[in-house]
Protein backbone atom coordinates (compact mmCIF):
# COMPACT_ATOMS: atom_id res chain seq x y z
CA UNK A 1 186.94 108.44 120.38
CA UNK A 2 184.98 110.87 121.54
CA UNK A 3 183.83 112.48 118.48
CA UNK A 4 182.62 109.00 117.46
CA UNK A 5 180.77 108.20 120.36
CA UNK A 6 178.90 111.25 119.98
CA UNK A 7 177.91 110.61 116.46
CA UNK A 8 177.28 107.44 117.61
CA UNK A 9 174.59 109.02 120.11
CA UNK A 10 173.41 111.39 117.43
CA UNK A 11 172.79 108.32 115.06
CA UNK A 12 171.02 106.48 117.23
CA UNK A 13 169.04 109.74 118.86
CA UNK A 14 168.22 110.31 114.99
CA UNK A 15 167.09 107.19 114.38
CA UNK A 16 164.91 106.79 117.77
CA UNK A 17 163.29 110.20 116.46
CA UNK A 18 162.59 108.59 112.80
CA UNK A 19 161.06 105.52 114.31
CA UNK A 20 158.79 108.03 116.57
CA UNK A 21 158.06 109.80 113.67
CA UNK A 22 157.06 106.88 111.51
CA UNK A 23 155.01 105.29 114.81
CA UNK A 24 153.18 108.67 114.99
CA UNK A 25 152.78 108.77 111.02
CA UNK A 26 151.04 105.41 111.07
CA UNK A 27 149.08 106.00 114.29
CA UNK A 28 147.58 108.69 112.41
CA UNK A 29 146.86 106.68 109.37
CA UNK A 30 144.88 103.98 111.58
CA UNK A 31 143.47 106.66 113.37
CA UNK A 32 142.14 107.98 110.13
CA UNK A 33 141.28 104.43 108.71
CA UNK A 34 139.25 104.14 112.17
CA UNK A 35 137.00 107.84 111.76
CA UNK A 36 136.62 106.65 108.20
CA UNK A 37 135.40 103.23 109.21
CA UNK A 38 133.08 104.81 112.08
CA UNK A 39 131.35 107.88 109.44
CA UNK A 40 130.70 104.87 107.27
CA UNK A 41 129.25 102.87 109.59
CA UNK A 42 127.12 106.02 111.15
CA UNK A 43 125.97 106.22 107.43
CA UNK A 44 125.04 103.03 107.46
CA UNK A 45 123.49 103.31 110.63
CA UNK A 46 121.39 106.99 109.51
CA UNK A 47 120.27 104.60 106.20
CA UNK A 48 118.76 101.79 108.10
CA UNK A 49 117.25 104.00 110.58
CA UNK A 50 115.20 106.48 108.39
CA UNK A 51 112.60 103.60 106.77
CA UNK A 52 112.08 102.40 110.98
CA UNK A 53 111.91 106.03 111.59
CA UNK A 54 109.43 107.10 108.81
CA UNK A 55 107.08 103.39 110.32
CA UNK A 56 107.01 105.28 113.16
CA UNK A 57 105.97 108.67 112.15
CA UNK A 58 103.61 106.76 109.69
CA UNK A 59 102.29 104.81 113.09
CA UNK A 60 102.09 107.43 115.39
CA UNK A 61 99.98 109.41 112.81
CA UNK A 62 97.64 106.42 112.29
CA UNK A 63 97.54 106.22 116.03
CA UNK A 64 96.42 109.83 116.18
CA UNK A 65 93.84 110.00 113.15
CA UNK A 66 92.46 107.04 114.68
CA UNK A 67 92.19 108.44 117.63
CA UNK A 68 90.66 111.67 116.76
CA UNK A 69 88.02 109.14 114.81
CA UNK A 70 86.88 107.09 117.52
CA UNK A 71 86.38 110.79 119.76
CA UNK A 72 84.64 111.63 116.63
CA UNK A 73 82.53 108.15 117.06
CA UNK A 74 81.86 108.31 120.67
CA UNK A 75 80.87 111.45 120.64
CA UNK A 76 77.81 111.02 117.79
CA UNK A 77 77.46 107.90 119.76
CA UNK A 78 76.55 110.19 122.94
CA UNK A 79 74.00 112.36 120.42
CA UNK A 80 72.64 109.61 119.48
CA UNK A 81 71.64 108.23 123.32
CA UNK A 82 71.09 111.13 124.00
CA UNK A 83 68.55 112.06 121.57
CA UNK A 84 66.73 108.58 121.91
CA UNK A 85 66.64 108.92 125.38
CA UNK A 86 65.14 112.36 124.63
CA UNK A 87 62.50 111.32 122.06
CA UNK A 88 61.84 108.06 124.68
CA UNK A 89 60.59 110.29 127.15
CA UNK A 90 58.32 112.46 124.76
CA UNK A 91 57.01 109.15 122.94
CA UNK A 92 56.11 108.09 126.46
CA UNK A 93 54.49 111.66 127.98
CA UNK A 94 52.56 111.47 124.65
CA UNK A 95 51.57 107.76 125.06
CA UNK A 96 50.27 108.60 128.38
CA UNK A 97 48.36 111.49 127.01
CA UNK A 98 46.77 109.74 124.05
CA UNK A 99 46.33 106.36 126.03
CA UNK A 100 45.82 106.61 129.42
CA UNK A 101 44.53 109.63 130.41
CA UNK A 102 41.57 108.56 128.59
CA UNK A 103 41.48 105.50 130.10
CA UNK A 104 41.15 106.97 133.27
CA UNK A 105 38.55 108.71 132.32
CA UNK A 106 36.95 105.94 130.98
CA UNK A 107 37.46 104.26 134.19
CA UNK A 108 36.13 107.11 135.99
CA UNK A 109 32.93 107.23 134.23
CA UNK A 110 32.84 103.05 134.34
CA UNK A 111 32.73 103.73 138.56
CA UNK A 112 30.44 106.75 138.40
CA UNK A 113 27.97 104.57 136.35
CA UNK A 114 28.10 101.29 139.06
CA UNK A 115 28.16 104.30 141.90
CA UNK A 116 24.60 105.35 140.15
CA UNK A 117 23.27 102.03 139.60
CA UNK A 118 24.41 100.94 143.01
CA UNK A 119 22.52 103.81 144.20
CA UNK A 120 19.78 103.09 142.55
CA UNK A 121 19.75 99.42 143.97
CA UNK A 122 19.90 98.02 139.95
CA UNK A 123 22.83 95.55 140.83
CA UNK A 124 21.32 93.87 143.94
CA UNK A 125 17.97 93.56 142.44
CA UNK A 126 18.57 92.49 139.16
CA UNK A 127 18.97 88.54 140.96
CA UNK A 128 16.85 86.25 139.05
CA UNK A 129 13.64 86.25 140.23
CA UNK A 130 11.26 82.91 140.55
CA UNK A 131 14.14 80.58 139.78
CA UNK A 132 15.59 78.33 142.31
CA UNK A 133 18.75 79.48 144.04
CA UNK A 134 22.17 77.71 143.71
CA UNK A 135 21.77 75.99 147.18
CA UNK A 136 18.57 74.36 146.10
CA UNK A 137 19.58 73.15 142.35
CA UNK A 138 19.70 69.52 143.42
CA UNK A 139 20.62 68.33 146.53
CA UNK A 140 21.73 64.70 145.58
CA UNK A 141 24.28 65.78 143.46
CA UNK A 142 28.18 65.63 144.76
CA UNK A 143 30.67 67.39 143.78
């Protein structure tokens, strides 16, 4: 009996090792399934991703060109005031050159002529002369 209770024990030991073996076998095979399943899904993942990826790029370099533009832009803009503000000011020296310097001349002479005439008493006296004066125009009149 003893010889057949230890075949017995190396049957089943056999068999617990072939059922390990197949468990293992087919752990590997789902495990295999699974990292095939996963690199096919990463693919998948990698295909989507490189037309949002490439938007992107695309945006970021509109993003920058326009960018660079409107420093391009603000900075003719800035000439440009800058320049106007310049050729303001020499419009305005020469205005004051060509306009009123003259005109204070003018004005200068205008008071040096009343200053002479003055002087020479020509205002005051040129009153009319033999005519009646405003207080005596008529004296019934109102108004």
């Amino acid at each position: 009996m003893s010889g057949g209770w230890a075949e017995a024990s190396l049957g089943i030991i056999a068999l617990a090792t072939l059922v390990m073996a197949l468990i293992q076998v087919g752990a590997v095979i789902a495990l295999l399934r699974l990292a095939r399943q996963a690199q096919q899904t990463l693919a998948s993942v990698q295909q989507e991703m490189r037309p949002l990826v490439a938007r992107a790029t695309a945006i970021a370099d509109d993003a920058s060109r326009t960018a660079a533009l409107a420093a391009a832009q603000a900075e003719k803009i800035d000439r440009l005031v800058t320049d106007l503000s310049r050729r303001v000011e020499e419009t305005a020296a020469i205005v004051q050159e060509a306009i009123i310097t003259p005109a204070r001349e003018g004005m200068a002479i205008v008071a040096a002529i009343k200053a002479v005439l003055s002087a020479l008493g020509g205002f005051r006296s040129l009153a009319p002369r033999g005519g009646r004066h405003a207080e005596e125009e008529d004296p019934l009149f109102i108004g």
